[in-house]
Protein backbone atom coordinates (compact mmCIF):
# COMPACT_ATOMS: atom_id res chain seq x y z
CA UNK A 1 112.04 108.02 80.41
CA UNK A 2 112.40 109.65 83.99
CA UNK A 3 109.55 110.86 85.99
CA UNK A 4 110.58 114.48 85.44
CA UNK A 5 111.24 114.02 81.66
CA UNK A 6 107.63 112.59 81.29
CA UNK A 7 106.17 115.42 83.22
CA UNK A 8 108.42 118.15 80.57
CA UNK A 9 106.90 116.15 77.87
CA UNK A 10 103.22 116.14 79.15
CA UNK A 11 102.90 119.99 80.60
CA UNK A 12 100.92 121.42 77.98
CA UNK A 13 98.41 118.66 78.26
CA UNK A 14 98.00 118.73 81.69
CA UNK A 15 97.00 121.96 81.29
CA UNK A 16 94.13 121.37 79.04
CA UNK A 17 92.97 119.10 81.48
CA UNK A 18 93.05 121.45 84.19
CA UNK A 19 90.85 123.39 82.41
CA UNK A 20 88.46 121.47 81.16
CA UNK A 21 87.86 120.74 85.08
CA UNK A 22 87.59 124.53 85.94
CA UNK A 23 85.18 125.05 83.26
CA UNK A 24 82.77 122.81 85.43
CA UNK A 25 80.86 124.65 87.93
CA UNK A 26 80.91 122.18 90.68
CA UNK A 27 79.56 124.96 93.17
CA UNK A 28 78.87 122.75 96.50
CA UNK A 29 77.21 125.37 98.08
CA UNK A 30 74.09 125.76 95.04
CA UNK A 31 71.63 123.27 94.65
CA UNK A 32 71.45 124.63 90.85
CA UNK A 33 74.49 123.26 90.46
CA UNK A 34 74.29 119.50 91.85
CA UNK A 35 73.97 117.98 88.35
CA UNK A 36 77.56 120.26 87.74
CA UNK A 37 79.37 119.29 90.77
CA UNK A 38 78.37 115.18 90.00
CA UNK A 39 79.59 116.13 86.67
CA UNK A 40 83.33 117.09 87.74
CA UNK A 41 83.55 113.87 89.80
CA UNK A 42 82.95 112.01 86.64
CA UNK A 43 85.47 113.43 84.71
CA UNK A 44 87.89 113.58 87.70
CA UNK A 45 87.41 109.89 87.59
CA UNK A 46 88.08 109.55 83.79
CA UNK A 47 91.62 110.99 84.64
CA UNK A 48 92.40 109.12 87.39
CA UNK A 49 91.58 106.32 85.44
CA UNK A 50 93.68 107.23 82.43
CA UNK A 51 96.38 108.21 84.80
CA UNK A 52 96.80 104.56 85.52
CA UNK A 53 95.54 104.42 88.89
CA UNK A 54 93.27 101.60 89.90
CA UNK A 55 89.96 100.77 91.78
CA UNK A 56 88.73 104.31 90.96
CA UNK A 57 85.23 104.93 91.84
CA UNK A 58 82.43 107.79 93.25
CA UNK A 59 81.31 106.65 96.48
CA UNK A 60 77.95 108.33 96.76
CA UNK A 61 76.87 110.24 99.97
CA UNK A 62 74.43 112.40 101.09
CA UNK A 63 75.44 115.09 99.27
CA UNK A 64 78.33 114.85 96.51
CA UNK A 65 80.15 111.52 95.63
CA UNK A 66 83.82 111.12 97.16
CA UNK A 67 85.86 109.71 94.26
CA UNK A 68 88.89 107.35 95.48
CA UNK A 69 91.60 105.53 93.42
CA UNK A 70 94.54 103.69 94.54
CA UNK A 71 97.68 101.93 92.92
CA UNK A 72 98.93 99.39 95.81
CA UNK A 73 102.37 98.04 94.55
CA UNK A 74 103.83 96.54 97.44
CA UNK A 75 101.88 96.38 101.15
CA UNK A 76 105.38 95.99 102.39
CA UNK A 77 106.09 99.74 101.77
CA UNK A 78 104.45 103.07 103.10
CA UNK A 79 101.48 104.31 101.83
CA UNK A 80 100.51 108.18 100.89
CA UNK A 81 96.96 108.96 100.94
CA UNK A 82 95.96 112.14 99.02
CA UNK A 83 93.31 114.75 99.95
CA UNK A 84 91.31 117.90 98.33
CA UNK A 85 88.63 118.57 97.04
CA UNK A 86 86.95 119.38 93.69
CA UNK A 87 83.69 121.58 94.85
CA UNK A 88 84.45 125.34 94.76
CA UNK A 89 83.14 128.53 95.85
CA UNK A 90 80.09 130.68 94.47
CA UNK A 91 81.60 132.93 91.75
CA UNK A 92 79.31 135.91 93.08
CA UNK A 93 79.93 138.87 92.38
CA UNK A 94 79.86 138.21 88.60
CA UNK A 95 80.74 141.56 87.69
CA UNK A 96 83.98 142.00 89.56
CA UNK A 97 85.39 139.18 87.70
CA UNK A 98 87.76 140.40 84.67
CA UNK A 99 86.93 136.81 82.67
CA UNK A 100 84.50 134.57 83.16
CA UNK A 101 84.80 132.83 86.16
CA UNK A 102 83.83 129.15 84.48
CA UNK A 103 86.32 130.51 81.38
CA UNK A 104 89.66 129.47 82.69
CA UNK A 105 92.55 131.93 81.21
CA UNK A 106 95.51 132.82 81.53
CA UNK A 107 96.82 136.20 82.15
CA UNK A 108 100.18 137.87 83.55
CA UNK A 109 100.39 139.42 87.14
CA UNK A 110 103.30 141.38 88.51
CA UNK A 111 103.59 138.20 90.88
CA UNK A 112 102.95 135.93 88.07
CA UNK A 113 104.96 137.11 85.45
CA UNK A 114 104.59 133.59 83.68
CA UNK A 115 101.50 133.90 83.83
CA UNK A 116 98.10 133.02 86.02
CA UNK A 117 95.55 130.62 85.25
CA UNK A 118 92.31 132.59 86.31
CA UNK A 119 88.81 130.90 86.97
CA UNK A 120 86.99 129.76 90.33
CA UNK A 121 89.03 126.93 91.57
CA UNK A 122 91.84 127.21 90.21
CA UNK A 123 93.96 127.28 93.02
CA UNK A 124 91.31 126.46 95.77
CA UNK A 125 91.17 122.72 95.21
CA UNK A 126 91.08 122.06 91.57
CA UNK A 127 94.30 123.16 90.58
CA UNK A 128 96.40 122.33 93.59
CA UNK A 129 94.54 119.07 93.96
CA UNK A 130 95.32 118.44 90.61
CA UNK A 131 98.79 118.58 90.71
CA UNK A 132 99.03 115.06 92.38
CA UNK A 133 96.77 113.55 89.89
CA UNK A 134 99.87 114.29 87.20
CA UNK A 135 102.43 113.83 89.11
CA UNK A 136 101.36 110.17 90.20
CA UNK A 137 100.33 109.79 86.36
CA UNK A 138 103.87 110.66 85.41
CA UNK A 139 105.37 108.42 88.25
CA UNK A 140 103.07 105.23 87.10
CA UNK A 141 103.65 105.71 83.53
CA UNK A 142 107.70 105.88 84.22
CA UNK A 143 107.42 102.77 86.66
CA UNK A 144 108.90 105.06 89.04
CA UNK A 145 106.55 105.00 92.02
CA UNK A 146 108.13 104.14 95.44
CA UNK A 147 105.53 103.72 97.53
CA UNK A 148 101.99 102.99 97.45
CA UNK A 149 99.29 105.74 96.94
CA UNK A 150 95.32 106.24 97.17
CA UNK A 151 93.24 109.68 96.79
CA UNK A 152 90.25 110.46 98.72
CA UNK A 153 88.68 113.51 97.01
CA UNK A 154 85.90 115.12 97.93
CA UNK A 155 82.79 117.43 96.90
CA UNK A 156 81.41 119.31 100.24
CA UNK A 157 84.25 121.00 101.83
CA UNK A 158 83.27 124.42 101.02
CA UNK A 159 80.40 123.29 102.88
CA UNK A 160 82.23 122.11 105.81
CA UNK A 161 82.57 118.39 104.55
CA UNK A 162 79.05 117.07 106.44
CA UNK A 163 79.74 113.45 104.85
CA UNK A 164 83.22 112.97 105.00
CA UNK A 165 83.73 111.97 108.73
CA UNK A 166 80.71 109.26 108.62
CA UNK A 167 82.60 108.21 104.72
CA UNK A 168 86.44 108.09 106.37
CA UNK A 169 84.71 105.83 109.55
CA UNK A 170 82.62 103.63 107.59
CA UNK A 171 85.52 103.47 105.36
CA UNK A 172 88.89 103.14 107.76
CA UNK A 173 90.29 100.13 106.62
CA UNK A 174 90.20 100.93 102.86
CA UNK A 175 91.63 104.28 103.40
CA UNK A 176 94.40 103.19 106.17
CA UNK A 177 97.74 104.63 105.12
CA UNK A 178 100.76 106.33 106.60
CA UNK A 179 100.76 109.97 106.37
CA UNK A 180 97.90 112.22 104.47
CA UNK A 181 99.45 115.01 101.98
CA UNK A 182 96.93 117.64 101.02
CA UNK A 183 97.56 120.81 99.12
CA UNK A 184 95.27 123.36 99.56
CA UNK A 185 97.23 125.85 101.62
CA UNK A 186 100.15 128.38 100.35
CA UNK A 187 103.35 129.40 99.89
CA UNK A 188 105.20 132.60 101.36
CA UNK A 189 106.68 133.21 98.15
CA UNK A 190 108.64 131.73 94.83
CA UNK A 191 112.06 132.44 96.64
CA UNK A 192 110.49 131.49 99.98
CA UNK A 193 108.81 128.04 100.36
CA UNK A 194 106.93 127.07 103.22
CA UNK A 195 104.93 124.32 104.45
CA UNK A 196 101.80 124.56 106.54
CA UNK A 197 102.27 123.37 110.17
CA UNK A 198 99.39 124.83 111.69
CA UNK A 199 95.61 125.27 110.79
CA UNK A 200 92.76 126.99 112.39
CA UNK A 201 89.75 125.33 113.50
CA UNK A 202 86.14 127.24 112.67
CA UNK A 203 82.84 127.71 114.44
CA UNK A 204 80.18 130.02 112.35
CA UNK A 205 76.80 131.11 114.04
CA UNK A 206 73.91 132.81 113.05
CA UNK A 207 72.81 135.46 115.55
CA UNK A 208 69.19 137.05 115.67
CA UNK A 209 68.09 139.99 118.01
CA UNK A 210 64.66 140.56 118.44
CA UNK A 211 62.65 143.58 119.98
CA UNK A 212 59.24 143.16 118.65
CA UNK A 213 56.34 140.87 116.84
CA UNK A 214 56.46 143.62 114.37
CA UNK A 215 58.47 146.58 112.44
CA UNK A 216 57.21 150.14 114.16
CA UNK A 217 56.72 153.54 113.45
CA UNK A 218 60.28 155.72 114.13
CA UNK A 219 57.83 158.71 115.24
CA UNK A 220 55.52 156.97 117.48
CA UNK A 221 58.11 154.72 119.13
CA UNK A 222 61.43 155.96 118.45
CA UNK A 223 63.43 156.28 121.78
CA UNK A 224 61.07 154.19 123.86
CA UNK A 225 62.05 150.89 122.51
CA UNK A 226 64.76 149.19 121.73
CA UNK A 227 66.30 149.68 118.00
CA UNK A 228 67.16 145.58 117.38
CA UNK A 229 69.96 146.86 114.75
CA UNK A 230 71.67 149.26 117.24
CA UNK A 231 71.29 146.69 119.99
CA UNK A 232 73.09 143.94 117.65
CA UNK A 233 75.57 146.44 116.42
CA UNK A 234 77.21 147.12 120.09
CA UNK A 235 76.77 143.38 121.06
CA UNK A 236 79.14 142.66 118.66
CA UNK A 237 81.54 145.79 118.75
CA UNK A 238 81.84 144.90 122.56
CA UNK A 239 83.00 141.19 121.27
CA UNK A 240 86.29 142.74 121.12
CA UNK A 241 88.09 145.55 123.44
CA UNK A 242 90.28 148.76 122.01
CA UNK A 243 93.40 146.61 121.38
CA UNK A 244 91.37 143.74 119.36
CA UNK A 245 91.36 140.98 122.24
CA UNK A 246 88.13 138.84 122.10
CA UNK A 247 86.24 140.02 125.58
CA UNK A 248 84.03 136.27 125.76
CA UNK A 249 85.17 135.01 129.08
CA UNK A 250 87.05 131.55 128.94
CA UNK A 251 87.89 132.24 124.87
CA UNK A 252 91.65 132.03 125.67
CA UNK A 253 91.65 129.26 128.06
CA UNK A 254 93.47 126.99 125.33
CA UNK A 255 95.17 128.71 123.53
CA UNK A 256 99.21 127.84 123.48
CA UNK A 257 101.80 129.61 121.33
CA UNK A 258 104.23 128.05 119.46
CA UNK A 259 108.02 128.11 120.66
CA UNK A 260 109.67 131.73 120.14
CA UNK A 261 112.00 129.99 117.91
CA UNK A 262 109.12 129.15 115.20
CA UNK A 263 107.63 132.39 115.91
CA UNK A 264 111.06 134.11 114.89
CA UNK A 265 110.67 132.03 111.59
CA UNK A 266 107.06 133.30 111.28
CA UNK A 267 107.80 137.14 112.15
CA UNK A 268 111.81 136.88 109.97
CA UNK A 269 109.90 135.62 106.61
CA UNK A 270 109.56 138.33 103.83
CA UNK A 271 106.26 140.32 104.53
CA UNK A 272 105.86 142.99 101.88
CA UNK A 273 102.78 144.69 103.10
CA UNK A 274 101.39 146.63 99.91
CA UNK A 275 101.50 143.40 98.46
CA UNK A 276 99.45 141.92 100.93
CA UNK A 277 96.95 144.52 100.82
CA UNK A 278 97.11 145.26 97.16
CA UNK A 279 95.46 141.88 96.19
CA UNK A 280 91.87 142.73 98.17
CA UNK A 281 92.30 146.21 97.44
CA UNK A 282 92.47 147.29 101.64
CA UNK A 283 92.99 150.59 102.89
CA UNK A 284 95.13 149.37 105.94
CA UNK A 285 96.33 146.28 108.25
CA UNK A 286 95.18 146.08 111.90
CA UNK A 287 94.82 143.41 114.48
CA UNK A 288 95.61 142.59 117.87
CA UNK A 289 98.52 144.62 119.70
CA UNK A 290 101.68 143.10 119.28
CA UNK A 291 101.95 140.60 117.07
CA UNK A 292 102.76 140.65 113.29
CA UNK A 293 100.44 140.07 110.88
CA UNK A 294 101.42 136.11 109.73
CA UNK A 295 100.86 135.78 113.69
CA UNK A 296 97.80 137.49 113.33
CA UNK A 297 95.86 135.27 111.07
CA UNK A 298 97.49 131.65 112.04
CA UNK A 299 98.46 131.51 115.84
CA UNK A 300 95.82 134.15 116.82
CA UNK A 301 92.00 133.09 117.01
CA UNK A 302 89.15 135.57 115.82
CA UNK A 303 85.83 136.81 115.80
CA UNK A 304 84.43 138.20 112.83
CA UNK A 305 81.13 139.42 111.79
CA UNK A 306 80.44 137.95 108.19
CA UNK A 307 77.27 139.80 107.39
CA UNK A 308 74.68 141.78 108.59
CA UNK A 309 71.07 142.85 108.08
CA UNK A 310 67.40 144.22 109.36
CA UNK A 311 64.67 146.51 108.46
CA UNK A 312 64.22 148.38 105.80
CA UNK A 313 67.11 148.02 102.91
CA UNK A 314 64.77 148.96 100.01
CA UNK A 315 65.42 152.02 97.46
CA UNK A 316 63.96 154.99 98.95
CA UNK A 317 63.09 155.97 102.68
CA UNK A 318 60.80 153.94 105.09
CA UNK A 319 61.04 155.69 109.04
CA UNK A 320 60.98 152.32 111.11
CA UNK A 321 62.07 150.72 113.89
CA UNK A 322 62.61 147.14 112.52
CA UNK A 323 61.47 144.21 114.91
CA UNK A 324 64.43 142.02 114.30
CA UNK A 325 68.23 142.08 113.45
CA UNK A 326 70.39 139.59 112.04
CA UNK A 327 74.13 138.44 111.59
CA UNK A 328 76.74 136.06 110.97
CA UNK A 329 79.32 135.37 113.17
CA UNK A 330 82.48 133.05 112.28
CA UNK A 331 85.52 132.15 115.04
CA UNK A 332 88.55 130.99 113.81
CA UNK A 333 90.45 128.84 115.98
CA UNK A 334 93.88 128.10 117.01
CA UNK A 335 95.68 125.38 119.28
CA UNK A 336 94.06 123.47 121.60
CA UNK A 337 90.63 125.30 121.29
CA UNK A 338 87.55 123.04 120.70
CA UNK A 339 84.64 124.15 118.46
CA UNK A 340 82.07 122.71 120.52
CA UNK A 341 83.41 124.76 123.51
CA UNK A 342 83.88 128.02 121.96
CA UNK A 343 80.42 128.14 120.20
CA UNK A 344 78.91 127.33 124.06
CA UNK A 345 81.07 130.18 125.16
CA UNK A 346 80.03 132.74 122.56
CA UNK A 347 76.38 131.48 123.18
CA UNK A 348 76.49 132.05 126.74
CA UNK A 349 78.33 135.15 126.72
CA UNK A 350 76.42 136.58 123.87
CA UNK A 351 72.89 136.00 125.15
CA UNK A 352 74.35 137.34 128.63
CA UNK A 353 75.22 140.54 127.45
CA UNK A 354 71.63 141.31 125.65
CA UNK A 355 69.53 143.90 127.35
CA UNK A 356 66.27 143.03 128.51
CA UNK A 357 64.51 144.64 126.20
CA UNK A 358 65.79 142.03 123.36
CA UNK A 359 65.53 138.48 122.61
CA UNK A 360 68.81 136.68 121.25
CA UNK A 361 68.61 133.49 119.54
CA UNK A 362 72.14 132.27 118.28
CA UNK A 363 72.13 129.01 115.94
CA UNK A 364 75.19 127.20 115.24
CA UNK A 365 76.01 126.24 111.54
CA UNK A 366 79.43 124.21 110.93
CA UNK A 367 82.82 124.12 112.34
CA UNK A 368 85.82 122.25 113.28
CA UNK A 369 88.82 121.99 115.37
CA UNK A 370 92.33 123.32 115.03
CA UNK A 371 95.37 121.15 113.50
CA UNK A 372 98.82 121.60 114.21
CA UNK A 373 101.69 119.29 112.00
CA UNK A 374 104.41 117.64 114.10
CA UNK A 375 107.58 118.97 112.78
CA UNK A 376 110.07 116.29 114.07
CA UNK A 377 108.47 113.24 111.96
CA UNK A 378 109.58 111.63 108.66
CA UNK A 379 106.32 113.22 107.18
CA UNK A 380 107.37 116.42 108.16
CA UNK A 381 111.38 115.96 107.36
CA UNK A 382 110.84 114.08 103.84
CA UNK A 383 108.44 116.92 102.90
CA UNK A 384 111.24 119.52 103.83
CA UNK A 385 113.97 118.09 102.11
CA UNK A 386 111.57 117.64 98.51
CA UNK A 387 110.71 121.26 98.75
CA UNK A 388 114.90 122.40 99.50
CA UNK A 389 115.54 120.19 96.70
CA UNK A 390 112.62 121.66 94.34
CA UNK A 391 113.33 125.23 95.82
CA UNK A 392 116.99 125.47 96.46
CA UNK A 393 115.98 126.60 99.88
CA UNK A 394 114.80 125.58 103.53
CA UNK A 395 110.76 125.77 103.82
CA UNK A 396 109.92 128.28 106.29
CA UNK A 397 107.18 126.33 108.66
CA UNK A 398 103.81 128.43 108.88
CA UNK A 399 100.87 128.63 110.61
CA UNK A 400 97.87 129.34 108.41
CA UNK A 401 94.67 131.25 109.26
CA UNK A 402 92.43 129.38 106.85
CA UNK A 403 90.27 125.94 108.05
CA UNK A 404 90.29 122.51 106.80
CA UNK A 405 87.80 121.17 109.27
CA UNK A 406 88.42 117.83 108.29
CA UNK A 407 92.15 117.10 108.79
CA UNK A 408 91.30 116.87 112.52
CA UNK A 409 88.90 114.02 112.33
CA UNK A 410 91.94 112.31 109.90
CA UNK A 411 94.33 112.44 112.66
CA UNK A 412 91.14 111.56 115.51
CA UNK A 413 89.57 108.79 112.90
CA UNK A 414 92.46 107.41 110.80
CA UNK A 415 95.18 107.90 113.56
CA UNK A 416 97.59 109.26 111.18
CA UNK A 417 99.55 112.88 110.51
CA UNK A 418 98.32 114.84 107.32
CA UNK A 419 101.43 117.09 105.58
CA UNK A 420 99.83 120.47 104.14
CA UNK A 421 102.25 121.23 101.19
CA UNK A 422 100.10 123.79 99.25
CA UNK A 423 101.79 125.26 96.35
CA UNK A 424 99.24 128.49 95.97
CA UNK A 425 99.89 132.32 97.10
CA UNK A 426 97.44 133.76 99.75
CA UNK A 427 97.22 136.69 97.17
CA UNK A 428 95.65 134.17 94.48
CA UNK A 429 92.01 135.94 95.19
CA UNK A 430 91.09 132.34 96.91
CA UNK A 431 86.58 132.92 97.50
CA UNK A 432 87.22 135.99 95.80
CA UNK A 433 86.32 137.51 92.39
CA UNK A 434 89.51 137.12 89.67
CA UNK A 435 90.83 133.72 91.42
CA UNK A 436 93.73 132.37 90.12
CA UNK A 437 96.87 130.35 90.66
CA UNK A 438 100.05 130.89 89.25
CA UNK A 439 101.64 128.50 85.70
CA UNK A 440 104.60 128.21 87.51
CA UNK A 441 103.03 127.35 91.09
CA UNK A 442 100.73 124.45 89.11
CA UNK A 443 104.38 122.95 87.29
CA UNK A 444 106.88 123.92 90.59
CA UNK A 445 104.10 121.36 92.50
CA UNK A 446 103.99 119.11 89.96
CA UNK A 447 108.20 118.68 90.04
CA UNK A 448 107.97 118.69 93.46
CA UNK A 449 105.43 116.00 94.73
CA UNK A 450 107.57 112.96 93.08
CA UNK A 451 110.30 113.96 95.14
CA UNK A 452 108.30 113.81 98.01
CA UNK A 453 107.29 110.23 97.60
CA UNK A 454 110.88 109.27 97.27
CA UNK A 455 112.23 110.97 100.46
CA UNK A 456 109.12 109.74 102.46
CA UNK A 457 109.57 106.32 100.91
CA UNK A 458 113.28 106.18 101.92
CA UNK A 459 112.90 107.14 105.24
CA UNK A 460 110.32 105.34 106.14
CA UNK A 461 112.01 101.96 104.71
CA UNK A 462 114.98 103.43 106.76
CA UNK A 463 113.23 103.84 109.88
């Protein structure tokens, strides 16, 4: 039996399987669900197991187990190791969500017209991760593996993956390999594949301004003092100028652009712009003068303000001037920016632009640094040539706004090139109520990832 007839043969159940994993709320983020997320490492186990891979185990941490598996055949040929992850998101809010969000289903979209499997997870890690747990299977069942293979998958990364760097150090001889594929980015389209060159790098703060020990009365100090929410409110509109360029001194310094001729690719690739906004419902599309919008969010950084609050927020009326103001503040990153830099940057800049009537504190959560993929390596080329194969068509190289934090350290720890071949659309409601990933996109991946484990295997033996 071929690798391709096993996987025809086997689709259904794979499916099943899928969902018995979504139905498991492994929410990283909830300490309600610990006993949950431990739980889906278990049973990701069990089917790594059954899959035929070997030396599977949950390597505890601090937080959630890391589950690896390997099936060495040969240490004379190259060796693939696989990433993702199997925590998810919160499902919050409950009631925007059409099913239940732990009640996997499948329904047809205009984009899915095969249908969608929706539940959290399902294409943000579970379901794309997934995908190279079957097709492996289906390649060690037929005896038709070419190379050697091991997955490292982990539990935290919604979290921003605080035990994988001390894990993948502690850890760098078992996990030493050739090239790291991960799926958990996306594809332009069904007609249009793509493959992930570029990902940006994260720094999230929390912000608090400060203009008394204690809330006020509106009437007997309104207008003398210093209103912490209005205060925090123009510190952050001034964060950005009229045509949406970041105003912190230095924030550019490191940022490079790709050649024109990838940025051609980028701005050429079918863009249908209801579509885009359609999925999260917006109103309209803006951004930084003159660029397009797949420049916009994955070779342009950003500032964003993630939430907000102070004083009074109650039912009803209370006349106040709250004492303190809060927000969130996330950067995404691009290029040659550093993390550590940037947050010292926004800090600095932040607190300098505070009147003296306030007090700014600014605490830094989690972050990580930008990635860019090589395109001229036998990583890059073998990956290429399996999607033309499985597509019919050239992959379109993109830069992605979304964050991995880790596949920096891979490169900085393991020394080694990671390949982001994610199968998912960015309209698949990823963090987002209704989440789901296309029937097609789960099988298209599944045919495809055999084929890249033969090109990679051939050129490397080439090389």
């Amino acid at each position: 039996m071929t690798t391709q007839n096993y996987i025809d043969a086997n689709r259904e159940r794979y499916l099943e399987e899928l969902f018995r994993m979504l139905r498991i709320p492994s929410v990283s983020t909830d300490k309600k669900h610990d006993d949950d997320t431990h739980a889906c490492a278990v049973l990701l186990q069990t089917y790594m197991a059954k899959a035929g891979l070997e030396n599977v185990s949950l390597y505890p941490t601090d937080g959630h187990p890391i589950v690896y598996a390997d099936k060495m055949i040969d240490p004379a040929l190259p060796t693939i190791l696989v990433y993702g992850h199997y925590d998810v998101q919160p499902a919050a809010p409950l009631n925007e969500w059409k099913s239940g969000p732990f009640e996997p289903e499948i329904r047809k979209t205009d984009r899915h017209p095969d249908g969608a499997i929706f539940a959290r997870g399902a294409t943000d890690d579970k379901g794309q991760m997934f995908i190279h747990v079957k097709a492996v299977e289906a390649m060690i069942q037929t005896n038709t593996l070419p190379c050697n293979v091991k997955f490292m998958i982990e539990g935290e990364e919604e979290v921003g993956s605080p035990n994988l760097d001390p894990f993948i150090r502690k850890y760098k001889d078992m996990l030493a390999a050739d090239v790291i594929l991960v799926s958990d980015t996306s594809l332009i389209g069904k007609k249009v594949p793509s493959i992930t060159v570029g990902l940006r790098g994260l720094t999230y703060l929390d912000v608090k301004v400060t203009s008394a020990r204690a809330d006020m009365h509106s009437g007997l100090f309104g207008g003398a003092v210093a209103n912490p929410i209005n205060t925090l409110c123009e510190m952050i509109a001034s964060l950005k100028d009229e045509k949406k360029h970041i105003t912190i001194p230095g924030f550019y310094d490191d940022v490079h652009f790709p050649s024109e001729e990838e940025r051609d690719m980028m701005r050429n690739a079918p863009f249908d712009a209801e579509e885009y906004m359609d999925s999260p419902g917006v109103f309209g599309l803006e951004g930084e003068e003159g660029f397009h919008t797949y420049e916009r969010t994955g070779i342009l950084p950003t500032l964003d303000c993630n939430g907000i609050w102070g004083g009074f927020m109650e039912e009803g009326s209370k006349t106040i001037i709250p004492a303190v103001a809060n927000a969130k503040i996330s950067m995404r990153l691009v290029s040659k920016q550093n993390y550590h830099k940037i947050t010292d940057l926004f800090t600095a800049h932040f607190k300098s632009i505070a009147p003296d009537s306030v007090k700014v504190e600014v605490h830094p959560h989690h972050g990580g640094n930008p990635y860019v993929t090589p395109t001229d390596t036998p990583e890059y080329k073998a990956a290429s040539a399996a999607m033309e194969e499985a597509f019919g068509k050239v992959p379109v190289p993109m830069y992605e706004g979304g964050s991995i934090p880790i596949i920096a350290n891979f490169k900085e720890v393991l020394g080694i090139e990671s390949i982001l071949m994610g199968f998912g659309f960015d309209t698949d409601g990823l963090h987002s109520p209704n989440e789901h990933f296309g029937v097609w996109n789960f099988n298209k991946g599944i045919d495809t990832v055999p084929r890249f484990f033969a090109k990679y295997a051939e050129m490397k033996i080439q090389a």
